[in-house]
Each structure stands twice: as structure tokens, then as C-alpha cells.
C-alpha atoms as a PDB file:
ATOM      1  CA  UNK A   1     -12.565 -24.425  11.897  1.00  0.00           C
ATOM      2  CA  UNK A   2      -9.011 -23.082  10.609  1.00  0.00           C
ATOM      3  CA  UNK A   3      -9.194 -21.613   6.873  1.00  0.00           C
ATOM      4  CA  UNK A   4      -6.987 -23.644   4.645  1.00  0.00           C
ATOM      5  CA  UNK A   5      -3.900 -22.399   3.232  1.00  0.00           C
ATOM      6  CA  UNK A   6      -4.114 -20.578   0.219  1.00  0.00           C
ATOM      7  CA  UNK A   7      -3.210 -22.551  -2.950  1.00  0.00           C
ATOM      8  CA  UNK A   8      -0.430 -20.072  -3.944  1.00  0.00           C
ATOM      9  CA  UNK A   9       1.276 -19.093   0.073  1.00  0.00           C
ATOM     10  CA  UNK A  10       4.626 -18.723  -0.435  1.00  0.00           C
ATOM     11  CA  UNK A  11       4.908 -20.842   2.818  1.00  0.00           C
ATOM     12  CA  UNK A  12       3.204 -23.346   5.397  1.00  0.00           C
ATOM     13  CA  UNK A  13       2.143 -21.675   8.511  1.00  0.00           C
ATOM     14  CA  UNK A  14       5.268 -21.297  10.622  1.00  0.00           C
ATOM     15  CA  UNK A  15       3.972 -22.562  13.999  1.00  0.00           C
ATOM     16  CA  UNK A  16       6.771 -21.728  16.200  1.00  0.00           C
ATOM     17  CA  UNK A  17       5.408 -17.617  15.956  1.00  0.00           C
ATOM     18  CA  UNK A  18       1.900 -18.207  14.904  1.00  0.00           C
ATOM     19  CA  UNK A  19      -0.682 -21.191  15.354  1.00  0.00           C
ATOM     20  CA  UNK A  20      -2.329 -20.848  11.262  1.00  0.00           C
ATOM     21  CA  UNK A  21      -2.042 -19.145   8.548  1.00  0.00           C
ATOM     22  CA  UNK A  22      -5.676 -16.541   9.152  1.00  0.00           C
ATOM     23  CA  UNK A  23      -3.371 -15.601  11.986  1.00  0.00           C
ATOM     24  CA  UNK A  24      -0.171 -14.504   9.684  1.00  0.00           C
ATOM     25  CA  UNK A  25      -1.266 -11.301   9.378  1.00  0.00           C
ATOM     26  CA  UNK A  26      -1.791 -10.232  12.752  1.00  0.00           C
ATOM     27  CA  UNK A  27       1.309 -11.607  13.682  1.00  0.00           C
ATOM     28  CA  UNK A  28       3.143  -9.872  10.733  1.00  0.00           C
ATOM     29  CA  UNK A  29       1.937  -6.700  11.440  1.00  0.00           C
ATOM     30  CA  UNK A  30       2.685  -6.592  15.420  1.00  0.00           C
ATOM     31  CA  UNK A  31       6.083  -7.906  14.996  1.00  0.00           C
ATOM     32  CA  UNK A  32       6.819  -5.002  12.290  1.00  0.00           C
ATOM     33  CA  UNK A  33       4.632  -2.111  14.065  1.00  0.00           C
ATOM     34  CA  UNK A  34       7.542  -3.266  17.576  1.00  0.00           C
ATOM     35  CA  UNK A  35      10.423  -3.647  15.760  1.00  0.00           C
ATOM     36  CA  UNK A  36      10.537  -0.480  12.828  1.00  0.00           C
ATOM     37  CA  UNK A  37      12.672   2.110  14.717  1.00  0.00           C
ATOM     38  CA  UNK A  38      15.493  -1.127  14.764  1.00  0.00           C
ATOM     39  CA  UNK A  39      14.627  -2.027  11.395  1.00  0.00           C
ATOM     40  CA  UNK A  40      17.292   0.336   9.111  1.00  0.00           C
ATOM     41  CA  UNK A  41      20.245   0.112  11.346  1.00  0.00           C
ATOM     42  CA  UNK A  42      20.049  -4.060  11.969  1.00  0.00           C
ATOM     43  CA  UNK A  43      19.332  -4.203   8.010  1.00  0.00           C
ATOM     44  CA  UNK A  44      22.554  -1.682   7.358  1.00  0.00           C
ATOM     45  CA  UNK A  45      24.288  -4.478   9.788  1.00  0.00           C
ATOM     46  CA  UNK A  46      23.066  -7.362   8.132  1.00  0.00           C
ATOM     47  CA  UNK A  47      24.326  -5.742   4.568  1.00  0.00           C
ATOM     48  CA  UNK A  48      27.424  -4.492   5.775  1.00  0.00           C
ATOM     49  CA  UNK A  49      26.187  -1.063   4.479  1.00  0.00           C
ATOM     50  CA  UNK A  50      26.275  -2.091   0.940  1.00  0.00           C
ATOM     51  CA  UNK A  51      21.755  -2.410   0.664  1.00  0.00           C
ATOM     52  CA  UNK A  52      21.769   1.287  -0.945  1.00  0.00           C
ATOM     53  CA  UNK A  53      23.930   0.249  -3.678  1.00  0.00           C
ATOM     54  CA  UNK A  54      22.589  -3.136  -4.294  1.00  0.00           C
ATOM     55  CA  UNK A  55      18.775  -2.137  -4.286  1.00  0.00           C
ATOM     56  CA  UNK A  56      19.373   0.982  -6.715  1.00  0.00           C
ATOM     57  CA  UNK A  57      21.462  -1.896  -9.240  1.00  0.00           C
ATOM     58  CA  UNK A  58      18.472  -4.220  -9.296  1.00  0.00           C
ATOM     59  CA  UNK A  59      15.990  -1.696 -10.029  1.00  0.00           C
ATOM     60  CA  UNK A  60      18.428  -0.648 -12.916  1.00  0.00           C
ATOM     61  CA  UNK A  61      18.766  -4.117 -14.240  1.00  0.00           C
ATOM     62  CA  UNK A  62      14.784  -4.411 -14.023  1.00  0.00           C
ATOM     63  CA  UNK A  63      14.582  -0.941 -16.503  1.00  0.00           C
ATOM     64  CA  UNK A  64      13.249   2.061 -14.262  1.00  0.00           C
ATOM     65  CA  UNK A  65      14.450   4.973 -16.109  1.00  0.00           C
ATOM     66  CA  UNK A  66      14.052   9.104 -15.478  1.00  0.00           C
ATOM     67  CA  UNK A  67      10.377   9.829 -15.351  1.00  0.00           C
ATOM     68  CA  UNK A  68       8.631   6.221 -14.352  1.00  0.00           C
ATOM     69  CA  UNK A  69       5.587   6.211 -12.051  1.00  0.00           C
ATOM     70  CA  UNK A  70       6.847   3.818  -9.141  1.00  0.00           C
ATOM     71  CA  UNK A  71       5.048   1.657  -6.882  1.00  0.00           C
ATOM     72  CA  UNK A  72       6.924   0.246  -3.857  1.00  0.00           C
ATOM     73  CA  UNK A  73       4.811  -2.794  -2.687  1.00  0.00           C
ATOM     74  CA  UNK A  74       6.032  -3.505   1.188  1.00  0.00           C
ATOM     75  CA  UNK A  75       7.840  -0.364   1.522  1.00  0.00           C
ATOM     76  CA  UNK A  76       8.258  -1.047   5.038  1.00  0.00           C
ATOM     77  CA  UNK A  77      10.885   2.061   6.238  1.00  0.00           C
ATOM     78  CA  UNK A  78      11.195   3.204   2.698  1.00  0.00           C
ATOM     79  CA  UNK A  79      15.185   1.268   1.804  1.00  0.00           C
ATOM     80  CA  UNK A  80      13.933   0.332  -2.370  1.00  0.00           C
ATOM     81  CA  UNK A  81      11.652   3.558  -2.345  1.00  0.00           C
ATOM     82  CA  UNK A  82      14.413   5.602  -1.053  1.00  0.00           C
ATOM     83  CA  UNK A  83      16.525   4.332  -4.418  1.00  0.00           C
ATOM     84  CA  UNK A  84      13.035   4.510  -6.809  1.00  0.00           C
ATOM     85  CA  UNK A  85      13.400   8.159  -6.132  1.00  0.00           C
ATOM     86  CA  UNK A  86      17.038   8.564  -7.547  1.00  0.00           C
ATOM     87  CA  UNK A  87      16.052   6.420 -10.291  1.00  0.00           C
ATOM     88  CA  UNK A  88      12.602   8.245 -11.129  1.00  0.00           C
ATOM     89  CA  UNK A  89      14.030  11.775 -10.780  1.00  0.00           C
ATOM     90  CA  UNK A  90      11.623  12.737  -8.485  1.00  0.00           C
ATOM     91  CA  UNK A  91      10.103  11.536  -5.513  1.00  0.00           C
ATOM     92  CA  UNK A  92       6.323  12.644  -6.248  1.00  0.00           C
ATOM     93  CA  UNK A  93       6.542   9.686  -9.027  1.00  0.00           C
ATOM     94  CA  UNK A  94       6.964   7.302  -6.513  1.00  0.00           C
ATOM     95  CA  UNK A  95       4.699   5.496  -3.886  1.00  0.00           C
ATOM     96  CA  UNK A  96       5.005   3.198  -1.097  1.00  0.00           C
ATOM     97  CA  UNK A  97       2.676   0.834   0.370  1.00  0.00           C
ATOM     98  CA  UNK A  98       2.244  -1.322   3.267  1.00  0.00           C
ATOM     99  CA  UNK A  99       0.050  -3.040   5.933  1.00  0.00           C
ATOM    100  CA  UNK A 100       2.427  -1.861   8.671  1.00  0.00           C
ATOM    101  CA  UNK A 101       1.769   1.690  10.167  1.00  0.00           C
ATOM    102  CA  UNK A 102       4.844   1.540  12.233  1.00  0.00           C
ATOM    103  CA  UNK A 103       7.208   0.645   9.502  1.00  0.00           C
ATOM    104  CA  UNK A 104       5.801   3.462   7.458  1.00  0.00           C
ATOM    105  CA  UNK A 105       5.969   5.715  10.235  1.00  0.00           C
ATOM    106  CA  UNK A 106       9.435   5.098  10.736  1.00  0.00           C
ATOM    107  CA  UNK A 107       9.981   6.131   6.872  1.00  0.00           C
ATOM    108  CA  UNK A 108      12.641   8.524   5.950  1.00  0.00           C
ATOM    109  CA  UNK A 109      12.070   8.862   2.258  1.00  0.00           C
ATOM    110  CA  UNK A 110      11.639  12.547   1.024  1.00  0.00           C
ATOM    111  CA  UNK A 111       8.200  13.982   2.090  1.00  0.00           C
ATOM    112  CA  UNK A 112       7.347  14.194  -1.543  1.00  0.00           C
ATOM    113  CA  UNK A 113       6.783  10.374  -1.735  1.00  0.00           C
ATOM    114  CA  UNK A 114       3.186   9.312  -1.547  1.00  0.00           C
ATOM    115  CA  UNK A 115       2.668   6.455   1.856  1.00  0.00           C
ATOM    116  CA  UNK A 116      -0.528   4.479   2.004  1.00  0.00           C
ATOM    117  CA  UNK A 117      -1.491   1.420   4.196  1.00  0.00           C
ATOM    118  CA  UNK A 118      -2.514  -1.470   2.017  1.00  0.00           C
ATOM    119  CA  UNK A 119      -1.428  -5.116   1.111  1.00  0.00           C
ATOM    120  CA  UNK A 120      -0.274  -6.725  -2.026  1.00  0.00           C
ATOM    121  CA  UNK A 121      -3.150  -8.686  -2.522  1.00  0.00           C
ATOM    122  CA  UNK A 122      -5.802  -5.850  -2.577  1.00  0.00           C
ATOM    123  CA  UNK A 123      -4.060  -2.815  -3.772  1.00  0.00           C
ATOM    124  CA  UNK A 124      -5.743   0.960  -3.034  1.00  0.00           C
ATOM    125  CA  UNK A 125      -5.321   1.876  -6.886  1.00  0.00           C
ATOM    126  CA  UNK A 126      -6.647   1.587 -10.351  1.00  0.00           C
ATOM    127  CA  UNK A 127      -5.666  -0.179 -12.982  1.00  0.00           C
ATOM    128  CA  UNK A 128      -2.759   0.452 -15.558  1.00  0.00           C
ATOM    129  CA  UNK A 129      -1.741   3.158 -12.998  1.00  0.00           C
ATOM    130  CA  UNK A 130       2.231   2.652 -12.508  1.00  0.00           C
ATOM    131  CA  UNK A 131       5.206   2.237 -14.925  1.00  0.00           C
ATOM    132  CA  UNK A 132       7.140   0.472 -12.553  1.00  0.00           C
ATOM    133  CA  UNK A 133       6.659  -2.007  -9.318  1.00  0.00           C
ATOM    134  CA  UNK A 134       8.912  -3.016  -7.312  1.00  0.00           C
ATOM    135  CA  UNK A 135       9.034  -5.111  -3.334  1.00  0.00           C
ATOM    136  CA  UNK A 136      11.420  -6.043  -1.905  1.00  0.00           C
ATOM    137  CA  UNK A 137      11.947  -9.169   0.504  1.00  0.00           C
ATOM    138  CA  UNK A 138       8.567  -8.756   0.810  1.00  0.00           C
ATOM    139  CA  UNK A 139       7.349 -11.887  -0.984  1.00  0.00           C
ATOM    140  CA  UNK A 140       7.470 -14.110   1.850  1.00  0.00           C
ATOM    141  CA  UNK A 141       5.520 -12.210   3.570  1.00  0.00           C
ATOM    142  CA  UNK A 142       2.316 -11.707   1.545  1.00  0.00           C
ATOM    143  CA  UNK A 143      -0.709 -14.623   1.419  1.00  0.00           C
ATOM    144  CA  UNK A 144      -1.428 -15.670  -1.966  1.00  0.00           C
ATOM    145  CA  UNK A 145       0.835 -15.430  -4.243  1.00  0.00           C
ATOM    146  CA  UNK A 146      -1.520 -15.764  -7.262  1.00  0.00           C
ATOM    147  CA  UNK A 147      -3.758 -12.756  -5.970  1.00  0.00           C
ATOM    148  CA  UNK A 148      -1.112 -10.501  -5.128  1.00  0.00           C
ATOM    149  CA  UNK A 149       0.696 -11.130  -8.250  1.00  0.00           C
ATOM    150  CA  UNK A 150      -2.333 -11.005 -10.478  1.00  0.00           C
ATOM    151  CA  UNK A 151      -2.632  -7.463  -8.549  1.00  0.00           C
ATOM    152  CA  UNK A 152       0.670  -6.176  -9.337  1.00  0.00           C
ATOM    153  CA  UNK A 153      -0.573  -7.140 -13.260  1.00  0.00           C
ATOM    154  CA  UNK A 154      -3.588  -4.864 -13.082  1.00  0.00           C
ATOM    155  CA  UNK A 155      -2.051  -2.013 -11.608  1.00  0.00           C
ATOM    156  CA  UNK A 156       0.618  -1.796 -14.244  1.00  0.00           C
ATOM    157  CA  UNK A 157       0.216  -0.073 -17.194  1.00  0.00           C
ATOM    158  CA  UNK A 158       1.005  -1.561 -20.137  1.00  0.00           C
ATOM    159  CA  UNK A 159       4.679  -2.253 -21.152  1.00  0.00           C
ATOM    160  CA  UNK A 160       4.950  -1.753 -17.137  1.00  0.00           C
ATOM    161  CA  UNK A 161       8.090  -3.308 -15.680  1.00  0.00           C
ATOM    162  CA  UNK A 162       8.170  -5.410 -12.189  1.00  0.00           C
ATOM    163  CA  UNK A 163      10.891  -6.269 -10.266  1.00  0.00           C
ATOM    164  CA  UNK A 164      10.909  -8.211  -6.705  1.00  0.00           C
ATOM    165  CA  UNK A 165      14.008  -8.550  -5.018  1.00  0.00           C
ATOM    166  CA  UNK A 166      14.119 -11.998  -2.028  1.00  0.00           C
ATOM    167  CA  UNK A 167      16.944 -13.659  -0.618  1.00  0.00           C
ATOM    168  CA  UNK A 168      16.769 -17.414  -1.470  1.00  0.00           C
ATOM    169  CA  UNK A 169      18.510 -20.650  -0.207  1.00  0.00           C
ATOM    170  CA  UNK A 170      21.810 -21.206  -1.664  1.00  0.00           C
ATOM    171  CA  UNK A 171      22.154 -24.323  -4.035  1.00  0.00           C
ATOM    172  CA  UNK A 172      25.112 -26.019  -2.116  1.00  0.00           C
ATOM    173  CA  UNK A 173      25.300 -27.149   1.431  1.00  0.00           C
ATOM    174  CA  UNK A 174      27.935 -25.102   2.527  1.00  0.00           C
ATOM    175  CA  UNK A 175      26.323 -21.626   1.116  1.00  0.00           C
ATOM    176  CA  UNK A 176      23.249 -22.847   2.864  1.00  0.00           C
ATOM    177  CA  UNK A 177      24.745 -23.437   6.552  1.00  0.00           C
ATOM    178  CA  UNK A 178      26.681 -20.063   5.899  1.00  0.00           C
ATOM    179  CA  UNK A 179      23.164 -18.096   5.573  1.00  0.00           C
ATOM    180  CA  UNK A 180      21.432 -19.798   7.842  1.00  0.00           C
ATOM    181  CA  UNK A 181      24.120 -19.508  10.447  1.00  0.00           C
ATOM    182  CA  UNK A 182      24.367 -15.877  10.129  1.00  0.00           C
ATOM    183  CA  UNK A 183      20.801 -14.974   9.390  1.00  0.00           C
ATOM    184  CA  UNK A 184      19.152 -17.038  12.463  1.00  0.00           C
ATOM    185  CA  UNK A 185      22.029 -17.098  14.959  1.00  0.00           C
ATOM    186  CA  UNK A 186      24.420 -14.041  14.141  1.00  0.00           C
ATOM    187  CA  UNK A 187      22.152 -11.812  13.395  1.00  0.00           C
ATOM    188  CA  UNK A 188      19.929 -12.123  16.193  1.00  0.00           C
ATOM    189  CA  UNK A 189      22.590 -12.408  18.796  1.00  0.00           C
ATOM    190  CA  UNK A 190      23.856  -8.895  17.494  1.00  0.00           C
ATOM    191  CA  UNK A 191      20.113  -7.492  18.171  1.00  0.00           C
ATOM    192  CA  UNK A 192      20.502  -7.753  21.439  1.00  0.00           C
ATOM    193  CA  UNK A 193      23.403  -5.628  21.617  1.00  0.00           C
ATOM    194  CA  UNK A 194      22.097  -2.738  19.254  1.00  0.00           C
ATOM    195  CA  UNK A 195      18.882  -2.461  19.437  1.00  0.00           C
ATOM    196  CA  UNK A 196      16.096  -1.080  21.778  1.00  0.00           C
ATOM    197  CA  UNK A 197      12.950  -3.200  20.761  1.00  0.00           C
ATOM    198  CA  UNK A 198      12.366  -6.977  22.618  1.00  0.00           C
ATOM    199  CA  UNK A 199      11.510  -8.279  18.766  1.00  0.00           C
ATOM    200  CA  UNK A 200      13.759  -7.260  17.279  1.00  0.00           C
ATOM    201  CA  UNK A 201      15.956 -10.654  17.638  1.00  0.00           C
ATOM    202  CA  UNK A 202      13.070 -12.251  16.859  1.00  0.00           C
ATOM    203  CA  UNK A 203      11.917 -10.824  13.352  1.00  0.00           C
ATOM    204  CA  UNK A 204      15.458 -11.705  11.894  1.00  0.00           C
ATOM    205  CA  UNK A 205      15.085 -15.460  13.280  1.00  0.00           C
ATOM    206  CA  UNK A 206      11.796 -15.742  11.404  1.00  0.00           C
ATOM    207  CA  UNK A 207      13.258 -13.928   7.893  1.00  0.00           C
ATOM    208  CA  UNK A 208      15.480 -16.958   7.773  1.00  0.00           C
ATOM    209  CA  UNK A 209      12.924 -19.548   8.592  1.00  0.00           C
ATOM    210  CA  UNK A 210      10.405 -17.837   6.506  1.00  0.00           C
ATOM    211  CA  UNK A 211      13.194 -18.610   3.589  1.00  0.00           C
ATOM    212  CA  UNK A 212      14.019 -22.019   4.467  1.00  0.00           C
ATOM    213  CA  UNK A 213      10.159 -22.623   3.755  1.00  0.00           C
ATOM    214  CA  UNK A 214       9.460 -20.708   1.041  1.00  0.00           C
ATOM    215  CA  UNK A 215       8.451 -21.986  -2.326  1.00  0.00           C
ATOM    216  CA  UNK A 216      11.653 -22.477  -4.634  1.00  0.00           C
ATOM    217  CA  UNK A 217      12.253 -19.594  -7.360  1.00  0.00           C
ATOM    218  CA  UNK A 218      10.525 -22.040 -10.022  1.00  0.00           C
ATOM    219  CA  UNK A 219       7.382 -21.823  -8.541  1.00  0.00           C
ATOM    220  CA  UNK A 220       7.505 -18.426  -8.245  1.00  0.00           C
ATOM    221  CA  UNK A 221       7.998 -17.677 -12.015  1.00  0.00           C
ATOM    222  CA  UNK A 222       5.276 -19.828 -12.817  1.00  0.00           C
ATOM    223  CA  UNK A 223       2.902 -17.962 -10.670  1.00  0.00           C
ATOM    224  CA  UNK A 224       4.302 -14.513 -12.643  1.00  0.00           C
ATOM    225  CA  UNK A 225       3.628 -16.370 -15.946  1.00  0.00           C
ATOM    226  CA  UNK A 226       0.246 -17.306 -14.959  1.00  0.00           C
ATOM    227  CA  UNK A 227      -0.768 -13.689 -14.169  1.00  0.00           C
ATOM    228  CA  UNK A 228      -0.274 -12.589 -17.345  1.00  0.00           C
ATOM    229  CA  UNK A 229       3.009 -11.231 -17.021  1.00  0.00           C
ATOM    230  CA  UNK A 230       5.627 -11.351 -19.967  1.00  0.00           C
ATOM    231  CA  UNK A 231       9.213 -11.767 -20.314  1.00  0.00           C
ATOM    232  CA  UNK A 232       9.738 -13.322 -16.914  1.00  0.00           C
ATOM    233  CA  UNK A 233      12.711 -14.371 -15.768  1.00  0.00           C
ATOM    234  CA  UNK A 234      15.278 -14.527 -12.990  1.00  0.00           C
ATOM    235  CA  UNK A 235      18.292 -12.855 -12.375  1.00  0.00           C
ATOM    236  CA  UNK A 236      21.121 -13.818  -9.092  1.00  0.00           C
ATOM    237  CA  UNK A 237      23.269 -12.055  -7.076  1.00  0.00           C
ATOM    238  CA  UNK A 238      26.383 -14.062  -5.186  1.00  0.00           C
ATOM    239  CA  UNK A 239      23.728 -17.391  -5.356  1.00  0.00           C
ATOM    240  CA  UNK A 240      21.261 -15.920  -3.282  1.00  0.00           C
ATOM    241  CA  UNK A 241      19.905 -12.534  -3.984  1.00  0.00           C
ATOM    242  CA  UNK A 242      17.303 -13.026  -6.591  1.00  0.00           C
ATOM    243  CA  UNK A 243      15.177 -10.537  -8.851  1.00  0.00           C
ATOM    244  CA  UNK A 244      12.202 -11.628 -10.314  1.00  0.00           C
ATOM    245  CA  UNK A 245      11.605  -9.651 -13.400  1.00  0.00           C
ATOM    246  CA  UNK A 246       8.679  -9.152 -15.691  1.00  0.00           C
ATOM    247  CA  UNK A 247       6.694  -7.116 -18.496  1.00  0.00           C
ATOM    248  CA  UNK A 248       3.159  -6.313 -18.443  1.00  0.00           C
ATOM    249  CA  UNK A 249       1.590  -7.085 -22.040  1.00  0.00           C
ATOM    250  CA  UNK A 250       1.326  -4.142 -24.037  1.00  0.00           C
END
């Protein structure tokens, strides 16, 4: 008998690359271990090289200052840890986790940065541990949004600032068929030209369809409200970049 969908997945089960949703993982995880040594350049692609910039802004407009203890939830390769660590002022303040060994491995952050396997919902830490949390485009990804989130609470320390960056539909219906042109057709079709890994095509099909299905942004403040959080709101980039931002309670 399948397991039912958790009450707070940020999406259906997408049944074109995996049958239910106790299958996610797996799925998630192969298709990220195969496809992590194409992941920076196709995302430098996709961003038309201005990620760097944009990640290091967010995490400004979410507060980490000089001296924060960081935790990078979904590091993957390291591209929002890589900016924590100019931020922070020092890369031993900061650490990455993720349920993908091949993404990690692929890492090029400073050696100094601590890298642990682990998922959102069931972090490898104690509580009112971190100053700052950040993940990013890594929402979609995780199973319960409730769990992970109430996670992400308990490892904060008080006063602790969170900030999760996702891409999100656009509001009109040309913005829309823009993304979802170059996202699931453009994007993919480029793979094949650049990179060396048969999934890679692939992965960037499903980040757009994982999108399309995700839960809208209201729905994902309330589930930040309801984990105790503070002072949550969001903030968007050119109609589709957002940041979820939030305070732990002091």
C-alpha cells in the first residue's frame, strides 16, 4: 500500500520521473548524485552568470552580517554557501548540508566550510545552534514542509534569521510561457550540447515542472507562521525570484 502524501509536500507526486511520493527521495538523490559535475556550469548558463551576485543580495536583504553562524540547507555544489562565506567573514562559520553525496562532492567552497549529509526534515544538529539559515531552490525538493520548516525553527537560535530563495510562476500569462519555455525546452536542449552527464537534460525539465506544481507562495508563509517563526514575509525579484524571510522568537 503507497504512503499518502504528506499534509504539507510542496507538490503531488510527479509521475512522469517517479511512480509516488515514498519514492521522491530515491529518485532525487540519483538524479543529483549523475548530474553534479554539470550542475555549476548549466546553472551559470541558466543565470547568464549573474547567480553570484543575486544569491549574495538576498542573503543581504535577509540580514547575515560579519560574524553569523550559517547553515546552508540543500547546499548541493556549494553556489549560496559559497556567498554565506563572504557575508560571514569566514568560512568555518558556515555549514552546508545535503542528502546528495555527489552534489557535495562536487563542492568547491573553501575547505574551511563544514559538509554533512542530511535532509531538511531531520537535521544532524542541536537546537538554537545557527544565527542564520539559508536554502536555496531547495524547497521543492524537500517532503513536508511543516517538518522541515519546524526544523529550521529549532535549529535557530533565537533572534536567528532564515532566508529561502525559489523561483515561482510568474503572475501573468506571458511571464509564465516565457519561463516555462526556457526552463523546460531551452534549457534542456542546451544540456545536450554542454554537458557530459545523460540527466542532465532531464533534472532541468523536472525544476520547471516541479514549479508549475508547487504550492503558491501563500501557502508557504503560512506554513513559516505556523512553525513559530516571526516577521515572515516575502520579498520578489523581476516577478519570479522569491525570498522567504523570517525571525526566530527571541
Amino acid at each position: 500500500m503507497n504512503k499518502p502524501t504528506p499534509a504539507h509536500a510542496p507538490h503531488q507526486p510527479l509521475t512522469e520521473y517517479y511512480p509516488t511520493e515514498q519514492d521522491r527521495q530515491a529518485y532525487l538523490r540519483q538524479i543529483f548524485d549523475n548530474t553534479a559535475p554539470d550542475y555549476d556550469r548549466i546553472e551559470a548558463m541558466l543565470a547568464w552568470g549573474t547567480g553570484s551576485r543575486y544569491r549574495r543580495q538576498a542573503l543581504e536583504r535577509a540580514g547575515l552580517k560579519t560574524g553569523m553562524k550559517v547553515l546552508d540547507v540543500g547546499v548541493g555544489t556549494g553556489l549560496v554557501a559559497a556567498q554565506a562565506c563572504v557575508l560571514a567573514g569566514d568560512a568555518t562559520l558556515v555549514t552546508g548540508v545535503d542528502p546528495s553525496a555527489g552534489m557535495l562532492a562536487a563542492s568547491k567552497l573553501p575547505a574551511a566550510v563544514t559538509l554533512m549529509e542530511g535532509r531538511a526534515e531531520s537535521l544532524p544538529f542541536p537546537d538554537n545552534h545557527f544565527d542564520f539559515l539559508s536554502m536555496g531552490y531547495a524547497l521543492r525538493h524537500i517532503s513536508d514542509l511543516g517538518v522541515a520548516f519546524a526544523e529550521f525553527e529549532r535549529v535557530l537560535k533565537p533572534g536567528g534569521r532564515l532566508c529561502i530563495l525559489e523561483i515561482t510562476q510568474a503572475q501573468n500569462r506571458m511571464g509564465k510561457w516565457l519561463l516555462r519555455n526556457y526552463m523546460r525546452g531551452v534549457i534542456p536542449l542546451l544540456t545536450r550540447f554542454v554537458s557530459k552527464q545523460k540527466d542532465s537534460a532531464t533534472i532541468w525539465r523536472y525544476y520547471w515542472d516541479s514549479i508549475e506544481a508547487c504550492v503558491p507562495p501563500e501557502q508557504v508563509l503560512a506554513t513559516l507562521h505556523a512553525a513559530g517563526l516571526t516577521q515572515v514575509q516575502r520579498h520578489l525579484e523581476v516577478g519570479v525570484f522569491s525570498e522567504y524571510q523570517a525571525i526566530k522568537k527571541q
